[in-house]
N, C-alpha and C. Protein backbone atom coordinates (compact mmCIF):
# COMPACT_ATOMS: atom_id res chain seq x y z
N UNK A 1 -3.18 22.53 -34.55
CA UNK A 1 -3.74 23.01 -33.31
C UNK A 1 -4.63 21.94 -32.68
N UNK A 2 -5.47 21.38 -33.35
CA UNK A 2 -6.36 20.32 -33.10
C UNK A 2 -5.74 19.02 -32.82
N UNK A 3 -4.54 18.83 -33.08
CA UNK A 3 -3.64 17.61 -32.43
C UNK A 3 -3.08 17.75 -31.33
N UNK A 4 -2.39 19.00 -31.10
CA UNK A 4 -1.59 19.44 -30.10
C UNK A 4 -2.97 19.74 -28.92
N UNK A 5 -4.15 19.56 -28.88
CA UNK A 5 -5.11 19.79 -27.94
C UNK A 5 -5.38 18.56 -27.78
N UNK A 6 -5.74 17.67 -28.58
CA UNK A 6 -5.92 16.33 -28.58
C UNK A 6 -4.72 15.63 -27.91
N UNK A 7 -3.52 15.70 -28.02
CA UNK A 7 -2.42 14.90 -27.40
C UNK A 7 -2.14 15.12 -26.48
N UNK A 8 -2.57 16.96 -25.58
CA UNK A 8 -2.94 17.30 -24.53
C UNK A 8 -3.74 16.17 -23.30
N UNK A 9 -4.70 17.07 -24.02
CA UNK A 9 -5.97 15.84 -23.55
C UNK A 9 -5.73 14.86 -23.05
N UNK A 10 -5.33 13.74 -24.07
CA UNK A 10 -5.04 12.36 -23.97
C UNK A 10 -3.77 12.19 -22.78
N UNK A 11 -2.73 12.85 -22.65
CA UNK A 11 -2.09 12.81 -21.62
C UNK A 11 -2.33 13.18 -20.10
N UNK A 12 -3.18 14.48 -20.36
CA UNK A 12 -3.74 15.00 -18.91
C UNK A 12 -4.80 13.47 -18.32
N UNK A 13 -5.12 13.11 -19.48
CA UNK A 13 -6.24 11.78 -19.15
C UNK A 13 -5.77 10.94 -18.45
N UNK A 14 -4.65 10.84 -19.00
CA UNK A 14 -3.68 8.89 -18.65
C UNK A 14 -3.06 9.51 -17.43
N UNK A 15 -2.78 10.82 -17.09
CA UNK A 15 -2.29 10.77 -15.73
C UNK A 15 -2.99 11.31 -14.57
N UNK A 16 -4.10 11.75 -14.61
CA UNK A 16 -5.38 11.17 -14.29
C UNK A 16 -5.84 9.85 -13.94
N UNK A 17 -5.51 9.13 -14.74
CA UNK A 17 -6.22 7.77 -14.57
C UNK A 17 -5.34 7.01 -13.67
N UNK A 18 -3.95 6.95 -13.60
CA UNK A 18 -2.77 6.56 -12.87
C UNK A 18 -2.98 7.27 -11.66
N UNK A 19 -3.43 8.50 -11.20
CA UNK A 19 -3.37 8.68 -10.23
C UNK A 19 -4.78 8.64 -9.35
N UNK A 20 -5.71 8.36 -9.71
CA UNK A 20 -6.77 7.99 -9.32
C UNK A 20 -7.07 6.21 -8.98
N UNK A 21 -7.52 5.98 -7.76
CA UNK A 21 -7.80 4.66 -7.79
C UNK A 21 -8.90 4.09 -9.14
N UNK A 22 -8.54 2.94 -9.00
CA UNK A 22 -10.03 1.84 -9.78
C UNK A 22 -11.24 2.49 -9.25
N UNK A 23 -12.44 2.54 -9.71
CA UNK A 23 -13.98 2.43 -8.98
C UNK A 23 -14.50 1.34 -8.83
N UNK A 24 -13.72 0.19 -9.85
CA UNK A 24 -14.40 -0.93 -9.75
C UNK A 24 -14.41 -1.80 -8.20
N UNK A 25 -13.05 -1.09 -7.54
CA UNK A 25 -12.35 -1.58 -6.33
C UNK A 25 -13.08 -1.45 -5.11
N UNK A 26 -13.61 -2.41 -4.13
CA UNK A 26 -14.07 -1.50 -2.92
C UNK A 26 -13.18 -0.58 -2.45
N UNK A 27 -11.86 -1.27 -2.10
CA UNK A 27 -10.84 -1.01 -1.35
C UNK A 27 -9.10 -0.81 -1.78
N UNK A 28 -8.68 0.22 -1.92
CA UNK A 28 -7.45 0.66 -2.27
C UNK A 28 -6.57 1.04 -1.39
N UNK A 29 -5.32 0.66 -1.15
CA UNK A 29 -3.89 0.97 -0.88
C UNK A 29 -3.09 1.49 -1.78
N UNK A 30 -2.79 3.33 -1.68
CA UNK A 30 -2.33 3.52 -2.31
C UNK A 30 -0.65 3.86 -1.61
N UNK A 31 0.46 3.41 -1.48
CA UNK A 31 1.70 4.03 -1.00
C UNK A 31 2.32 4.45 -1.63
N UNK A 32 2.91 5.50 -1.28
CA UNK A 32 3.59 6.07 -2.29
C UNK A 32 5.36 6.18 -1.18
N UNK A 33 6.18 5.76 -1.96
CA UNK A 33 7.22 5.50 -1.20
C UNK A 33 7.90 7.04 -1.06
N UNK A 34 8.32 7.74 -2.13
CA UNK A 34 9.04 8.93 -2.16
C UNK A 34 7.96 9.92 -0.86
N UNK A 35 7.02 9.59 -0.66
CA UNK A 35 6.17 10.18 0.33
C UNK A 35 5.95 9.64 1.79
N UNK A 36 6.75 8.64 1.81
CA UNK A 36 6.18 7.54 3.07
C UNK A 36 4.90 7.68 3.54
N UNK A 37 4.05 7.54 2.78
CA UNK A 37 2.86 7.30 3.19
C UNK A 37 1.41 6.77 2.83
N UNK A 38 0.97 6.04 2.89
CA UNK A 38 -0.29 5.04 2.64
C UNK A 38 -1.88 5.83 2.87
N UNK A 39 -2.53 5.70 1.39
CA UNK A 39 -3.88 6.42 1.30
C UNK A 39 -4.38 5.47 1.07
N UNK A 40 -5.63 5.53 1.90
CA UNK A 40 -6.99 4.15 1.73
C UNK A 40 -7.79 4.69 1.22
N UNK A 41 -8.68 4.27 0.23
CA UNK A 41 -9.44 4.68 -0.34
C UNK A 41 -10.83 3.86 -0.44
N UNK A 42 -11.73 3.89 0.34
CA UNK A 42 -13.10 2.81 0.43
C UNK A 42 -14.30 3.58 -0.52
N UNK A 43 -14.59 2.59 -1.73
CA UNK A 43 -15.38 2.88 -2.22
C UNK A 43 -14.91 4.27 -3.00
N UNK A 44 -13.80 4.20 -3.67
CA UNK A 44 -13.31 5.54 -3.91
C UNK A 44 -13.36 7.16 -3.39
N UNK A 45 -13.30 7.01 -2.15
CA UNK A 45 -13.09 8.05 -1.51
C UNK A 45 -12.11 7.78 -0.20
N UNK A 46 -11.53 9.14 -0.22
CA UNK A 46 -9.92 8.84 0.62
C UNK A 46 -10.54 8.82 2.50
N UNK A 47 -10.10 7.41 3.20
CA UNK A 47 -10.81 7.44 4.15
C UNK A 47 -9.56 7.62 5.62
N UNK A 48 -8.69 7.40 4.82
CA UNK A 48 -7.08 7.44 5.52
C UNK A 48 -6.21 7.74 4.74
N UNK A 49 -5.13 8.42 5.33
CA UNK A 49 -3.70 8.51 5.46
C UNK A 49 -2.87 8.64 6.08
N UNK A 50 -1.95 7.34 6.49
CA UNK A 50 -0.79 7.32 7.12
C UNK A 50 0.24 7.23 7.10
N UNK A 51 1.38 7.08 8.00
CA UNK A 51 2.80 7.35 7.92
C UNK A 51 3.02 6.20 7.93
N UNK A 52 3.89 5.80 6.73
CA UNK A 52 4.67 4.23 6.26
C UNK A 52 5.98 4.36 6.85
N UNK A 53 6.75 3.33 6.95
CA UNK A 53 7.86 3.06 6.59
C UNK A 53 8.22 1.62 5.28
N UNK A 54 9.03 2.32 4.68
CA UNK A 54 9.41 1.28 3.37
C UNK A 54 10.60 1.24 3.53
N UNK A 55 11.47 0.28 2.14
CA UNK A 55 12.63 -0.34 2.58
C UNK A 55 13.47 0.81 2.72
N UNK A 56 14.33 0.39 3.53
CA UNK A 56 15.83 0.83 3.81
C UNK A 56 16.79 1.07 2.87
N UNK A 57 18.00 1.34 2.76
CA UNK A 57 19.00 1.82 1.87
C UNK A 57 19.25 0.17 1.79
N UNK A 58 19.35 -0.08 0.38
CA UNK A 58 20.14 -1.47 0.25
C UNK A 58 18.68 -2.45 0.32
N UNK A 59 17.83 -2.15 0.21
CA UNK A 59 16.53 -3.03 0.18
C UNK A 59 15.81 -2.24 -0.99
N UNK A 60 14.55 -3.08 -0.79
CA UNK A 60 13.54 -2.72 -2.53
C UNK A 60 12.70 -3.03 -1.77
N UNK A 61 11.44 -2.19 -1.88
CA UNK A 61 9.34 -1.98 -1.70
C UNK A 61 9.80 -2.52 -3.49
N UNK A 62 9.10 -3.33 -3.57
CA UNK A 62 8.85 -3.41 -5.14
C UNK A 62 7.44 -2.24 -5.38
N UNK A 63 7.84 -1.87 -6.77
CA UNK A 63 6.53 -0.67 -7.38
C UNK A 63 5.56 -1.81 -8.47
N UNK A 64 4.05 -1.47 -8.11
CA UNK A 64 3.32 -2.12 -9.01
C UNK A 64 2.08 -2.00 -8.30
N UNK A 65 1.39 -3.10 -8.95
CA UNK A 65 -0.29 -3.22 -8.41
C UNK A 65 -0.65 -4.43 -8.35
N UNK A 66 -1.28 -5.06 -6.69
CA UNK A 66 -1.44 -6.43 -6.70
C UNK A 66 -2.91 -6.39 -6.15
N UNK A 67 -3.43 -7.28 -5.64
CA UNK A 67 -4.21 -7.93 -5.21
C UNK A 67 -3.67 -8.28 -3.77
N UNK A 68 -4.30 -8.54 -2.68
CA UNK A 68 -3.99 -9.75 -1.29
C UNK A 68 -3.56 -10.78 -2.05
N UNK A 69 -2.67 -11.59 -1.43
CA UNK A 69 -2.78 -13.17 -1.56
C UNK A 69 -3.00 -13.83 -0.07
N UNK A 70 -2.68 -13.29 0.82
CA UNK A 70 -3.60 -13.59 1.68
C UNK A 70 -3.16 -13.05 2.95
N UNK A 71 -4.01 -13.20 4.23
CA UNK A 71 -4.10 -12.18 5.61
C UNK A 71 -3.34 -13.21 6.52
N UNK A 72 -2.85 -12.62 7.74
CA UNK A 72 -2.41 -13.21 8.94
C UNK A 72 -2.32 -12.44 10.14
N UNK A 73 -3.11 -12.85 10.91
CA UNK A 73 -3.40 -11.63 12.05
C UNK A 73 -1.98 -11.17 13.14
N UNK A 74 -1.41 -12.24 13.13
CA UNK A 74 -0.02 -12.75 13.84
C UNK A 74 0.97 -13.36 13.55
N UNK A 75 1.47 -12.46 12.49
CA UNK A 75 2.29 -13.14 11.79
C UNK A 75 4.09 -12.81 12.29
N UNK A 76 4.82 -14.07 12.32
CA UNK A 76 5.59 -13.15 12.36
C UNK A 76 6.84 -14.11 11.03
N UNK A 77 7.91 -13.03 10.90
CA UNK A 77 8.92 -13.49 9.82
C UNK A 77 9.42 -14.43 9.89
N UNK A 78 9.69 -15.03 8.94
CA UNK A 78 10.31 -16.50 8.72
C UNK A 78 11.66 -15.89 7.65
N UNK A 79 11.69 -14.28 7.36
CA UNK A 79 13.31 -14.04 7.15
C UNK A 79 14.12 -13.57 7.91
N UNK A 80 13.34 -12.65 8.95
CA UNK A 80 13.68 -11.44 9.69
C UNK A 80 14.06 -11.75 11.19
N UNK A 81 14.19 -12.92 11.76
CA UNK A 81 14.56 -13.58 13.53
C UNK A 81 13.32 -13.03 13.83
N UNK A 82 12.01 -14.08 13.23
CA UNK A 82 10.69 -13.93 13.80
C UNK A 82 10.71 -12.69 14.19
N UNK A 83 10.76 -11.39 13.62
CA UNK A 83 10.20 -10.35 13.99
C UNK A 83 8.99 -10.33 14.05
N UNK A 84 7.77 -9.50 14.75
CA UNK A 84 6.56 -9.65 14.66
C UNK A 84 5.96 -8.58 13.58
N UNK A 85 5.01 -9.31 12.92
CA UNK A 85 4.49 -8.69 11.69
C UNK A 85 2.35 -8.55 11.92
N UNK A 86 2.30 -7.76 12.84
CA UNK A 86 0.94 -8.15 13.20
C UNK A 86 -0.14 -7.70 12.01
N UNK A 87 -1.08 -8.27 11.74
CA UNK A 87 -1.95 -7.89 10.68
C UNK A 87 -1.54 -7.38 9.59
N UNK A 88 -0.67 -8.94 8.79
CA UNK A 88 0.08 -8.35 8.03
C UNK A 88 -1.13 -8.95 6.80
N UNK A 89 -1.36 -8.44 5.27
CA UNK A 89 -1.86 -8.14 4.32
C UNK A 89 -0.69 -8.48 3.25
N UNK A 90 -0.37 -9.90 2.87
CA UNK A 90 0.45 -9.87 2.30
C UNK A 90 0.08 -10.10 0.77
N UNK A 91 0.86 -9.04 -0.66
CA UNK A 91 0.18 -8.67 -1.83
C UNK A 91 1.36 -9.20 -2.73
N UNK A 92 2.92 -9.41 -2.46
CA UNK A 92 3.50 -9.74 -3.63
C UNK A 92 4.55 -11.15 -2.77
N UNK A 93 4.26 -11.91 -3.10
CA UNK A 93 5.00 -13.32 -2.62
C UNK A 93 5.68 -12.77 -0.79
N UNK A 94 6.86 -12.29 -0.22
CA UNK A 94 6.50 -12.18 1.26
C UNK A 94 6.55 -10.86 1.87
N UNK A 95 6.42 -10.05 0.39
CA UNK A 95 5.84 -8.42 0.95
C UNK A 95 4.63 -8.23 1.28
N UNK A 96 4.53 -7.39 2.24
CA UNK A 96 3.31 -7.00 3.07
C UNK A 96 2.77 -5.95 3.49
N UNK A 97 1.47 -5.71 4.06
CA UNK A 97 1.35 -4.34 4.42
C UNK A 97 1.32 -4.85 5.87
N UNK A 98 2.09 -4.10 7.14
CA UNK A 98 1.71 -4.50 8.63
C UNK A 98 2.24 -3.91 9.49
N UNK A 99 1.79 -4.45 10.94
CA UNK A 99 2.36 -3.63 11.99
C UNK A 99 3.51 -3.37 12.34
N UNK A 100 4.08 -2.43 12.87
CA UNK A 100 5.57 -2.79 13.63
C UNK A 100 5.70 -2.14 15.04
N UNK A 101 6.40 -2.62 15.95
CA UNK A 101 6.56 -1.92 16.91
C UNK A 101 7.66 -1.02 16.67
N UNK A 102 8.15 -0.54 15.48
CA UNK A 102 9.17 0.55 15.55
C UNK A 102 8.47 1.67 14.86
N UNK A 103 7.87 2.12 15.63
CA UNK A 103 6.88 3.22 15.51
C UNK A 103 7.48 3.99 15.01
N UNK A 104 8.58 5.20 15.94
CA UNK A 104 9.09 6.35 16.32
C UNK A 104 9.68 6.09 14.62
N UNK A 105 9.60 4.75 13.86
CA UNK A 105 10.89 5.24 12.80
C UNK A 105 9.43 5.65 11.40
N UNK A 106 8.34 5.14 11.41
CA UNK A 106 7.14 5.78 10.60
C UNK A 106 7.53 7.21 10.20
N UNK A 107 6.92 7.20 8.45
CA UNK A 107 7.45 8.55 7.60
C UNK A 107 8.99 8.47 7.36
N UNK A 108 9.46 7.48 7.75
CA UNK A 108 10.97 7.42 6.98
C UNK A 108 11.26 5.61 5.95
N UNK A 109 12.52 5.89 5.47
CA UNK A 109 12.54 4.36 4.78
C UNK A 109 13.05 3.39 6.28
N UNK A 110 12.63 2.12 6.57
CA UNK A 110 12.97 1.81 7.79
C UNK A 110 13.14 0.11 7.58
N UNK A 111 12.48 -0.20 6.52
CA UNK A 111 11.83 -1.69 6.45
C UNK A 111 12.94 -2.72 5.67
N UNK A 112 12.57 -3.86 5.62
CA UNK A 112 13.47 -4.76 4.66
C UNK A 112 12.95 -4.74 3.50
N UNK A 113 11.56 -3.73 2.99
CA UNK A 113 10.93 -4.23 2.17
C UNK A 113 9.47 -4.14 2.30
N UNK A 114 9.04 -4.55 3.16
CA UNK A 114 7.55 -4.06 3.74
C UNK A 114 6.67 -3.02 3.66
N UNK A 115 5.89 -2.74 3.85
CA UNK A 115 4.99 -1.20 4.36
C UNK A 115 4.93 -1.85 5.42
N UNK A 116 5.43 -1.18 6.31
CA UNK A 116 5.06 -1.08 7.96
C UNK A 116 4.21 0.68 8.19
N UNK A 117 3.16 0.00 9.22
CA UNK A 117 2.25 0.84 9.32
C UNK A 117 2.10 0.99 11.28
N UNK A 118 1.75 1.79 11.62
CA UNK A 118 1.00 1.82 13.27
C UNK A 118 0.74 0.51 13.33
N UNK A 119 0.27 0.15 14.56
CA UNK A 119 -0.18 -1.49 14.69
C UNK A 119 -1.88 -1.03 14.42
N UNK A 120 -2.56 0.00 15.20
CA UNK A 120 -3.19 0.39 15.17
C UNK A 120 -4.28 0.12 13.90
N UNK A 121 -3.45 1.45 12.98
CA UNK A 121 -3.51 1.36 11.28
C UNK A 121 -3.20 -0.16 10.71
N UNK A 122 -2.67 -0.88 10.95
CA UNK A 122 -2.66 -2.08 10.44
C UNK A 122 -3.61 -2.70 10.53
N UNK A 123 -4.58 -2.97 11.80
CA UNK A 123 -5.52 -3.41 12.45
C UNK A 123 -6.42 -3.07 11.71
N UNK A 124 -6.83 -1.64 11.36
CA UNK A 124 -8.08 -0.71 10.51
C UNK A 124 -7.95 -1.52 9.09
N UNK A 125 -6.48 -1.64 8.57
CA UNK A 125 -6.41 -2.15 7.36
C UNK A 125 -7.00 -3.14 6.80
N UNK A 126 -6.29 -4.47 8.16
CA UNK A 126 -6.65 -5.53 8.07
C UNK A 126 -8.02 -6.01 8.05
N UNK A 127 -8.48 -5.42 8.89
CA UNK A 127 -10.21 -5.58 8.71
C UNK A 127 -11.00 -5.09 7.67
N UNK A 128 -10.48 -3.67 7.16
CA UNK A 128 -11.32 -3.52 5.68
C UNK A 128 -10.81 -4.14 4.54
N UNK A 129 -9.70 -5.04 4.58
CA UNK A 129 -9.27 -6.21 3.44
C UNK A 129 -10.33 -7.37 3.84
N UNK A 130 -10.26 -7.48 5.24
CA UNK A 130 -11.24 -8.91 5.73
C UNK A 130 -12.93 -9.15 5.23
N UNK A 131 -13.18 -7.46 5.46
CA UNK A 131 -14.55 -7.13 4.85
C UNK A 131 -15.05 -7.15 3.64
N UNK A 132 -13.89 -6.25 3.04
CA UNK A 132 -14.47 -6.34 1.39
C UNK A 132 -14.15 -7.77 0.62
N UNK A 133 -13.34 -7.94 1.27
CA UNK A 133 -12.55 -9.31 0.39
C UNK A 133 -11.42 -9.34 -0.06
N UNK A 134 -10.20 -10.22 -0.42
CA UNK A 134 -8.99 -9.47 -1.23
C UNK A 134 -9.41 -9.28 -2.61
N UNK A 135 -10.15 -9.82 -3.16
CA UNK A 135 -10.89 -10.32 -4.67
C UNK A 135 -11.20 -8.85 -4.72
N UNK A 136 -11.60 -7.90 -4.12
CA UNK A 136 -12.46 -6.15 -3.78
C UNK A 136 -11.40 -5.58 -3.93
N UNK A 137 -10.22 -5.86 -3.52
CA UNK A 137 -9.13 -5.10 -2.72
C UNK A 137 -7.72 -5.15 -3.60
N UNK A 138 -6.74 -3.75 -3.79
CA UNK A 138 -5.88 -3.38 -4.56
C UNK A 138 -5.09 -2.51 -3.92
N UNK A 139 -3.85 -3.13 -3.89
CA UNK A 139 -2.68 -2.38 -3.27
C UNK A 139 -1.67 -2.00 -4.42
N UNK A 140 -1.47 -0.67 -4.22
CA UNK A 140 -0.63 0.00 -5.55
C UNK A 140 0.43 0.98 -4.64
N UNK A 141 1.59 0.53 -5.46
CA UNK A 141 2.86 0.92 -4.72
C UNK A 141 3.46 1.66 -6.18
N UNK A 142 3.79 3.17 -5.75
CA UNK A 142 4.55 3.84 -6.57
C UNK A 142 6.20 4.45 -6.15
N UNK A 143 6.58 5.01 -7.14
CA UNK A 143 7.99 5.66 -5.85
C UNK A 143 7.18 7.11 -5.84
């Protein structure tokens, strides 16, 4: 009885802990793809949530947990026929979090790969990565 409460426990814990941001973090990106949608979390408390778009049929959001490697206010693709990528937050070699002007397609899969966000929401993003720091800052992508 005392194991089977204990192994309880220990599991309700660990998924708990997976679904809760860091505290150590100022700043969290949490997306969750099967949800299309992106929770910010400042200072561990949820300060946003918005409507993503992630990859498309035949593309990959890779799943994991990074860090920034670094910001670009105006960026645009060097895979995509210079599409524009405004305030893009880029966390795993040329995936990113950023704007798009294909709004109307937000809350569905739409992207090559990306989190595309509002330009808006990108903007909010970009500046609380700029503030806290990327060194503060953790973007976690689940399905």
């Amino acid at each position: 009885m005392r194991k089977a409460f204990f192994s309880t426990a220990i599991s309700f814990a660990m998924l708990f802990a997976v679904s809760v941001p860091a505290a150590a973090d100022r700043l969290v990106a949490r997306v969750s793809i099967s949800g299309q949608v992106m929770h910010v979390y400042h200072h561990g408390q949820l300060v946003y949530e918005w409507p993503v778009s992630t990859a498309r049929s035949g593309k990959i959001t890779p799943t994991g947990t990074w860090r920034p490697q670094f910001l670009s206010r105006n960026h645009r693709s060097s895979l995509y026929n210079n599409a524009p990528m405004p305030y893009a937050v880029f966390y795993s070699g040329n995936y990113a979090i950023h704007g798009t002007d294909q709004i109307s397609r937000l809350g569905r899969p739409a992207s090559a790969g990306c989190v595309r966000l509002h330009p808006s929401n990108a903007r909010k993003f970009f500046d609380m990565v700029q503030a806290e720091g990327m060194s503060q800052t953790r973007v976690v992508v689940v399905r």
